[in-house]
C-alpha atoms as a PDB file:
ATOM      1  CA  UNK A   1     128.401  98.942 118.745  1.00  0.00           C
ATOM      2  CA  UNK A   2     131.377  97.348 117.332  1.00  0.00           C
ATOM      3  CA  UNK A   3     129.866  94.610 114.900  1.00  0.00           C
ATOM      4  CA  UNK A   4     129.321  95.404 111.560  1.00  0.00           C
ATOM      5  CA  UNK A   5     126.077  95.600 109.901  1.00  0.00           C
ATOM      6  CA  UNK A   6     124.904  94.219 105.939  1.00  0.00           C
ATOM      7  CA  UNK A   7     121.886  94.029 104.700  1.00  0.00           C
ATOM      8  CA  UNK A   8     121.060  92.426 101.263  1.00  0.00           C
ATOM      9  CA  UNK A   9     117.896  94.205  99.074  1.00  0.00           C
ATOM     10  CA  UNK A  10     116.931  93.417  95.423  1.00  0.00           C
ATOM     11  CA  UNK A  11     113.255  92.898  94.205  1.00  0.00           C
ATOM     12  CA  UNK A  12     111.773  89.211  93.564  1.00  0.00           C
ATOM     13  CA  UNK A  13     114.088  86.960  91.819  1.00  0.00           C
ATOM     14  CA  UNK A  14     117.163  89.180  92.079  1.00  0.00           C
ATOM     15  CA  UNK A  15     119.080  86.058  93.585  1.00  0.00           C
ATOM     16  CA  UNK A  16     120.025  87.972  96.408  1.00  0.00           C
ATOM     17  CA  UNK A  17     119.215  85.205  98.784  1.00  0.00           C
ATOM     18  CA  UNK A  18     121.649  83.366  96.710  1.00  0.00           C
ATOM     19  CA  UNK A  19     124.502  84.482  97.736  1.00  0.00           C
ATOM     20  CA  UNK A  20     123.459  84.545 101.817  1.00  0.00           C
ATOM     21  CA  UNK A  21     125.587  81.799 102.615  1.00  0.00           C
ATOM     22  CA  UNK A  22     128.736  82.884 100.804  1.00  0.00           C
ATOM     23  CA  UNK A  23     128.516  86.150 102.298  1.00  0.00           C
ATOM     24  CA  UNK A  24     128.789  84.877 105.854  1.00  0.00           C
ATOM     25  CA  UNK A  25     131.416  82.095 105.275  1.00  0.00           C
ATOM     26  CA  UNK A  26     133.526  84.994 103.633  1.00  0.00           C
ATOM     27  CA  UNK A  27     132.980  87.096 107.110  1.00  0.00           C
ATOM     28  CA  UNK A  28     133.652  84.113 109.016  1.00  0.00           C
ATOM     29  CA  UNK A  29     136.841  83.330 106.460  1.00  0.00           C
ATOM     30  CA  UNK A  30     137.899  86.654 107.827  1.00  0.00           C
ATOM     31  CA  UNK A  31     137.753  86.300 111.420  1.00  0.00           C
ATOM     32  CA  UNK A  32     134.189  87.700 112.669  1.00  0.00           C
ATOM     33  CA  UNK A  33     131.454  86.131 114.111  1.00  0.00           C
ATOM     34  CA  UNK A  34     128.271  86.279 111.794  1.00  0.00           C
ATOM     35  CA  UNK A  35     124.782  86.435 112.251  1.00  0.00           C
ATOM     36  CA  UNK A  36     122.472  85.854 109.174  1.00  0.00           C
ATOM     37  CA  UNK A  37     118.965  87.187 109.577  1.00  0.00           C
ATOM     38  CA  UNK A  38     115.559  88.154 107.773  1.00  0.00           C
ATOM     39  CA  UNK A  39     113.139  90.310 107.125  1.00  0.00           C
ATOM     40  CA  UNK A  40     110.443  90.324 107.769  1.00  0.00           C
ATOM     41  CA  UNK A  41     110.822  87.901 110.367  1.00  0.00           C
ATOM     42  CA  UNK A  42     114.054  86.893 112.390  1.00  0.00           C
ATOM     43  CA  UNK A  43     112.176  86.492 115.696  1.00  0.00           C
ATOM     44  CA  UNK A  44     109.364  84.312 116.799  1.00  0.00           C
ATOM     45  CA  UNK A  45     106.955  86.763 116.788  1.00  0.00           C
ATOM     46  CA  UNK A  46     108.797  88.416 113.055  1.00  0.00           C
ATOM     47  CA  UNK A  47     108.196  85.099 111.571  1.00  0.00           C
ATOM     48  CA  UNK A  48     104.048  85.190 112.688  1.00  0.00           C
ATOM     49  CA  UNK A  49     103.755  88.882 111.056  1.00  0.00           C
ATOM     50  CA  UNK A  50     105.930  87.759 107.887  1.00  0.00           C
ATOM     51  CA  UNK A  51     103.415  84.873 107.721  1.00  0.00           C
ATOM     52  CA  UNK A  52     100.393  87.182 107.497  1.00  0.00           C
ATOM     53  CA  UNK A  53     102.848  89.936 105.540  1.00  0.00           C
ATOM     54  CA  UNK A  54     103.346  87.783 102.553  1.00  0.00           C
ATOM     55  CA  UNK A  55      99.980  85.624 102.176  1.00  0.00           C
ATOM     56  CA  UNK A  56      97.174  87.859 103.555  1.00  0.00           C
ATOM     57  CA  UNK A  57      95.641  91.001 101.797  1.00  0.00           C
ATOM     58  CA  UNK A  58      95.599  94.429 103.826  1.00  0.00           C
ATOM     59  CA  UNK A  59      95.229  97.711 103.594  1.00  0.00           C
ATOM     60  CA  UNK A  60      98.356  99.543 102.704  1.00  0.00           C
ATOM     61  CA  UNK A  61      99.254 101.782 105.479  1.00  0.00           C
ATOM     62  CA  UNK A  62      98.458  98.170 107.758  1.00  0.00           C
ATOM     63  CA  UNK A  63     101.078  96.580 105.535  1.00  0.00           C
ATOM     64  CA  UNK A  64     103.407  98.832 106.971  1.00  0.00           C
ATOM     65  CA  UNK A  65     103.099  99.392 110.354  1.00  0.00           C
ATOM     66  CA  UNK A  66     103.407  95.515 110.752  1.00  0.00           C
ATOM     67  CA  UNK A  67     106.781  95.599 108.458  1.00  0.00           C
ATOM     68  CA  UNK A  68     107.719  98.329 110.728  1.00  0.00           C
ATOM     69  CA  UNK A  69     106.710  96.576 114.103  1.00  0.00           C
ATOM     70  CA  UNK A  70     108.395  93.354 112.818  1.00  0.00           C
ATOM     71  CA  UNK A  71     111.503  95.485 112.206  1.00  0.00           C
ATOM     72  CA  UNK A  72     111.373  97.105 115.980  1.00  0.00           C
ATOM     73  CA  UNK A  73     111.177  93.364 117.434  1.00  0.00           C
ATOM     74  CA  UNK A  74     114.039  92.269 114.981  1.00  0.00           C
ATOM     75  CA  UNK A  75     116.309  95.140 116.264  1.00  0.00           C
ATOM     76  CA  UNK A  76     115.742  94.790 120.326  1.00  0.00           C
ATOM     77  CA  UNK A  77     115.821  90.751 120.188  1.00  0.00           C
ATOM     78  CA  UNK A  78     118.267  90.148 117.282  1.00  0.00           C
ATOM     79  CA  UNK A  79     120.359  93.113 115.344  1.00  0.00           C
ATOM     80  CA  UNK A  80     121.206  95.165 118.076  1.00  0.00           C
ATOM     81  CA  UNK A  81     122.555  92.763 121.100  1.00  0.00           C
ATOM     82  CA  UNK A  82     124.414  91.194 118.496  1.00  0.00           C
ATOM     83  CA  UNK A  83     126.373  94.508 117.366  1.00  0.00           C
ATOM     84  CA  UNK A  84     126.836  95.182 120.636  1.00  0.00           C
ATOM     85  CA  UNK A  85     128.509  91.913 120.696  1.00  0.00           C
ATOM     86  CA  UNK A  86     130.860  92.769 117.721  1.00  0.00           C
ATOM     87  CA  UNK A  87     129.140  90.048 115.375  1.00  0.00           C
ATOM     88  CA  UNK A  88     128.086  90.688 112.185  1.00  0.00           C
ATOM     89  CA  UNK A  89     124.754  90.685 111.092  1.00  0.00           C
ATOM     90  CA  UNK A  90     123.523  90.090 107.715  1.00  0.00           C
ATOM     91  CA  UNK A  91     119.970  90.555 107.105  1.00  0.00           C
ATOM     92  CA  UNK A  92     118.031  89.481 104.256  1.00  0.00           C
ATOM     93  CA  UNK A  93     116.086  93.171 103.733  1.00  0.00           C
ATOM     94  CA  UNK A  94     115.970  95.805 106.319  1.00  0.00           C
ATOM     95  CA  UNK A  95     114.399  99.702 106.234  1.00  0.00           C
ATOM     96  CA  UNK A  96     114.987  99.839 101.805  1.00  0.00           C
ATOM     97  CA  UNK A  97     112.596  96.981 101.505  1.00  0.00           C
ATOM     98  CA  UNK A  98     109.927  98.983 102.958  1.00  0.00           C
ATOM     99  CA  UNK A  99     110.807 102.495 100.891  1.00  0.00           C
ATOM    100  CA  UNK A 100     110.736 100.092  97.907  1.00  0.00           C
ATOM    101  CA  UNK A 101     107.900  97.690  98.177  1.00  0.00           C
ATOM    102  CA  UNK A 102     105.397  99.494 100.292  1.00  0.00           C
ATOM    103  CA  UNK A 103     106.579 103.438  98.895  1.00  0.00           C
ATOM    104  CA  UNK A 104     107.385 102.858  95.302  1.00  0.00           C
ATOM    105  CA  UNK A 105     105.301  99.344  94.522  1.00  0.00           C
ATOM    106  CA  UNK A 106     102.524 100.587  96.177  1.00  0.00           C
ATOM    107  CA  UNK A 107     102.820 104.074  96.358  1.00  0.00           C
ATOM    108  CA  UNK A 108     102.680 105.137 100.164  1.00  0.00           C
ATOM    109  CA  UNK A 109     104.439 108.441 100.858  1.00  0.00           C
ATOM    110  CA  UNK A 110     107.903 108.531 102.019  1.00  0.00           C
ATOM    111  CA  UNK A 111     107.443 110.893 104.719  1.00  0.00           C
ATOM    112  CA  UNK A 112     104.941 108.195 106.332  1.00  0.00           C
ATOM    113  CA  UNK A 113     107.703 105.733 105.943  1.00  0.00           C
ATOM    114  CA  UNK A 114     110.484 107.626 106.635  1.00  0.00           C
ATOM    115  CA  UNK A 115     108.288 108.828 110.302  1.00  0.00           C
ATOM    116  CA  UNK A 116     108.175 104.859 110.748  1.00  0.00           C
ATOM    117  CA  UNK A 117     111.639 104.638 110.358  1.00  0.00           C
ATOM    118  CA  UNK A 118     112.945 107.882 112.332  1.00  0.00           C
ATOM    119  CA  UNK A 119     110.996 106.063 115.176  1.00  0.00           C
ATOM    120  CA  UNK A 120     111.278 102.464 114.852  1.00  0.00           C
ATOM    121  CA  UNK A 121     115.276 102.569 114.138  1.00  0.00           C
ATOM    122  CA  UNK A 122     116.674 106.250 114.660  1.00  0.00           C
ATOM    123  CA  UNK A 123     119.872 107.068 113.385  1.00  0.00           C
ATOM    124  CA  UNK A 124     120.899 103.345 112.775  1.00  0.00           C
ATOM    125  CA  UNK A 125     122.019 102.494 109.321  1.00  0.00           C
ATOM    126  CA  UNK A 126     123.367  99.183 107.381  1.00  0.00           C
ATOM    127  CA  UNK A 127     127.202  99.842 107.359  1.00  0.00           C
ATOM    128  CA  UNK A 128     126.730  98.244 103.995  1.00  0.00           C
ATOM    129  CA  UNK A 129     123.999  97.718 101.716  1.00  0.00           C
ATOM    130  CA  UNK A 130     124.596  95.405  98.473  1.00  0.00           C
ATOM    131  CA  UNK A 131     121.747  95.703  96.154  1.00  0.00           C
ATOM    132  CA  UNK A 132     121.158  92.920  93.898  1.00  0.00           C
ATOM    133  CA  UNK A 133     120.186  94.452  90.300  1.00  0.00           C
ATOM    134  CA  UNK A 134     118.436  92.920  87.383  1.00  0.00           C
ATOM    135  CA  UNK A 135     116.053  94.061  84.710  1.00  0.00           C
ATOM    136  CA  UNK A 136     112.316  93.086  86.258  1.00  0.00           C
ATOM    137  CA  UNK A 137     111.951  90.401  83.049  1.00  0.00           C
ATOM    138  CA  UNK A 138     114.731  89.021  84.468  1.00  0.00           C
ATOM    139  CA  UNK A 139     113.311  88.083  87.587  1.00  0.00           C
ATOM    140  CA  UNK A 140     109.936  87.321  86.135  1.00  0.00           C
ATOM    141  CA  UNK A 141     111.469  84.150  84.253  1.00  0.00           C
ATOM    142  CA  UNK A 142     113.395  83.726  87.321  1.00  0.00           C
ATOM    143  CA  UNK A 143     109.943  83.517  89.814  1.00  0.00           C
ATOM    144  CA  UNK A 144     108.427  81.493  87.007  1.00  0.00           C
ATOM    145  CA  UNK A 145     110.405  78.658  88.035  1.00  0.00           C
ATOM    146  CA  UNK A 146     108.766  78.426  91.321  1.00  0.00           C
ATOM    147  CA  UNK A 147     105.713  76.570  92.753  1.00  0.00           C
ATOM    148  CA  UNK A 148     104.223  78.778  94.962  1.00  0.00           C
ATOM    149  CA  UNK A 149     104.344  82.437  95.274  1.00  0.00           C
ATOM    150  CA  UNK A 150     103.253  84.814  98.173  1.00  0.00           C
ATOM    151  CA  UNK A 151     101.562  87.787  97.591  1.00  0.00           C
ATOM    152  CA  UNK A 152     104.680  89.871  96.916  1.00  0.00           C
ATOM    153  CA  UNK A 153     106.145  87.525  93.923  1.00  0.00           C
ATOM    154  CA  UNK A 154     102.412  87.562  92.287  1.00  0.00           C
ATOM    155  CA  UNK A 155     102.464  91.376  91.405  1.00  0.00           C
ATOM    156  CA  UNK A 156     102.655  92.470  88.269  1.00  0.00           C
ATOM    157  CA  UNK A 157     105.991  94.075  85.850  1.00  0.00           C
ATOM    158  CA  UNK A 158     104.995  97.134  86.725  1.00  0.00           C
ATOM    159  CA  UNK A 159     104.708  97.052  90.631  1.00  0.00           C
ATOM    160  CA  UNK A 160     108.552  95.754  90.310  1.00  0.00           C
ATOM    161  CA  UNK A 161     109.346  98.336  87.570  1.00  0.00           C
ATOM    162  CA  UNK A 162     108.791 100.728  90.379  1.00  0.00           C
ATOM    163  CA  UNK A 163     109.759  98.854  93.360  1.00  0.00           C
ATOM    164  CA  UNK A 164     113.958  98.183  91.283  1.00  0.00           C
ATOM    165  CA  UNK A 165     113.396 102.219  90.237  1.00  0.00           C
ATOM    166  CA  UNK A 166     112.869 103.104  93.855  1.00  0.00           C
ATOM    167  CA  UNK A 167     116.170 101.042  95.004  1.00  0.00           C
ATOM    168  CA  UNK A 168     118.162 102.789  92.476  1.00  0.00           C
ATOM    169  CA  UNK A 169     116.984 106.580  93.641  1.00  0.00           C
ATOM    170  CA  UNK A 170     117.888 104.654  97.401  1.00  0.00           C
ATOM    171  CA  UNK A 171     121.481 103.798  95.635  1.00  0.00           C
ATOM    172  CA  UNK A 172     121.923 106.755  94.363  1.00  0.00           C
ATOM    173  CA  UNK A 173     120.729 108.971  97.238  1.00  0.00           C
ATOM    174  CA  UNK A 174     122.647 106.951  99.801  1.00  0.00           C
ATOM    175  CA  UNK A 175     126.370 105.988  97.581  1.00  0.00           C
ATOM    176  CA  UNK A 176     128.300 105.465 101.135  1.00  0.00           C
ATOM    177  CA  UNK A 177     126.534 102.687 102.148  1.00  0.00           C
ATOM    178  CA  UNK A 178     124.929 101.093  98.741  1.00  0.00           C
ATOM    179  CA  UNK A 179     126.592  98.787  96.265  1.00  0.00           C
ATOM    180  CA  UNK A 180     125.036  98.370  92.867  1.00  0.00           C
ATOM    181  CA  UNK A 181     125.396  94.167  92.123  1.00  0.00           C
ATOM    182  CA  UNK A 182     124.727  93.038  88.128  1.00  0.00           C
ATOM    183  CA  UNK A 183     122.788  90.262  89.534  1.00  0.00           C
ATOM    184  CA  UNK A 184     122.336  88.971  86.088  1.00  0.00           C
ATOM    185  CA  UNK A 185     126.159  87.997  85.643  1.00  0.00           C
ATOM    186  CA  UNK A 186     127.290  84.379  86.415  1.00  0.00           C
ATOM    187  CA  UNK A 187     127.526  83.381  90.216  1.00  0.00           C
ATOM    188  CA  UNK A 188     131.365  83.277  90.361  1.00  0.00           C
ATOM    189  CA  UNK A 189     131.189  86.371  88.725  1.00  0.00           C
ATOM    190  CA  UNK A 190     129.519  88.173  91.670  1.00  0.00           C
ATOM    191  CA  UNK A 191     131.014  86.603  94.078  1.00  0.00           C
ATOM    192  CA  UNK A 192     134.653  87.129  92.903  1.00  0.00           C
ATOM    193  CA  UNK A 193     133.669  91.105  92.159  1.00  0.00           C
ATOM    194  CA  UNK A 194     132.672  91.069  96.150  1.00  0.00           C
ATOM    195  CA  UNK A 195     135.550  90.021  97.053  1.00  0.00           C
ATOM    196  CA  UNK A 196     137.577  93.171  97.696  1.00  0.00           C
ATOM    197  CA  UNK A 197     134.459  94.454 100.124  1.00  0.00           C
ATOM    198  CA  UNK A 198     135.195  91.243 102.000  1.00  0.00           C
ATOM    199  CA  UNK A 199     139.302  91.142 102.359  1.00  0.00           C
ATOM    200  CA  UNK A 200     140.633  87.919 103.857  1.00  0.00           C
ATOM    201  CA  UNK A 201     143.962  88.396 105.741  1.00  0.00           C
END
């Protein structure tokens, strides 16, 4: 594979999502071919499962085996022929959303989730992973702005106390690939301390 692969993580009103389009006008700004995905979702049949994922209650262990088959169906159809294609993919949450949300929000063990993800995904990593920081009172006032909310985005402080402490023990465990993003600094602000990750020749 010679593309490059970045995935984006952050809880619920991180404004990760925010700076999606940037990203991949940078990459293309560079010379690459870019590929901007999501999860879960980024296929036809992604997109079904991320419509019963974020609006219909099930049991835990349920929860993720259909992040996890979501992700498997993202990676044949999507992520992978495109590496092998030397674009870049950007994907709105990979493998850390699932160690975050479903291990620390809502406790399942890691060795569960890290069996789903020795066999779903095998030794592929994110070359990159920028994770989008704030407090979680932050992104509470943030989510209050909006209309609707799926399933996710109506837990409570504590679920995303848990789910930002479990992407900083992912940060921390994993330094080579993570980057820690102040998410609550001004937009220019992030995007101009990006910029060296993202040289333009």
């Amino acid at each position: 594979m010679t593309g490059k692969f970045i995935t984006l993580e952050g809880i619920d009103g991180a404004g990760k999502s925010t700076h999606l389009d940037w990203l991949a006008k940078r990459l293309e700004q560079a010379g690459h071919q870019v590929l901007v995905t999501r999860e879960p979702g980024g296929t036809p049949l992604g997109e079904k499962l991320r419509e019963m994922l974020l609006n219909h209650p099930m049991h835990l262990e349920t929860e993720a085996l259909l992040m996890f088959a979501a992700r498997r169906e993202h990676l044949d159809k999507v992520i992978l022929p495109a590496l092998a294609q030397d674009v870049w993919v950007i994907s709105d949450r990979f493998t850390d959303a699932s160690f975050a949300y479903q291990g620390g929000g809502r406790g399942l063990a890691v060795e569960k989730l890290e069996a789903l993800e020795e066999w779903v995904q095998g030794s592929l990593q994110p070359d990159l992973t920028l994770l989008f920081d704030v407090p979680v009172e932050v992104s509470r006032q943030r989510l209050s702005n909006n209309a609707t909310l799926d399933r996710f985005e109506q837990e409570q402080s504590d679920f995303f106390q848990r789910v930002r402490d479990q992407y900083l023990q992912r940060a921390e465990r994993f330094p080579g690939r993570f980057r820690i993003v102040d998410s609550t600094k001004r937009l220019d602000e992030i995007q101009n301390s990006l910029q060296h990750l993202f040289p333009i020749n």
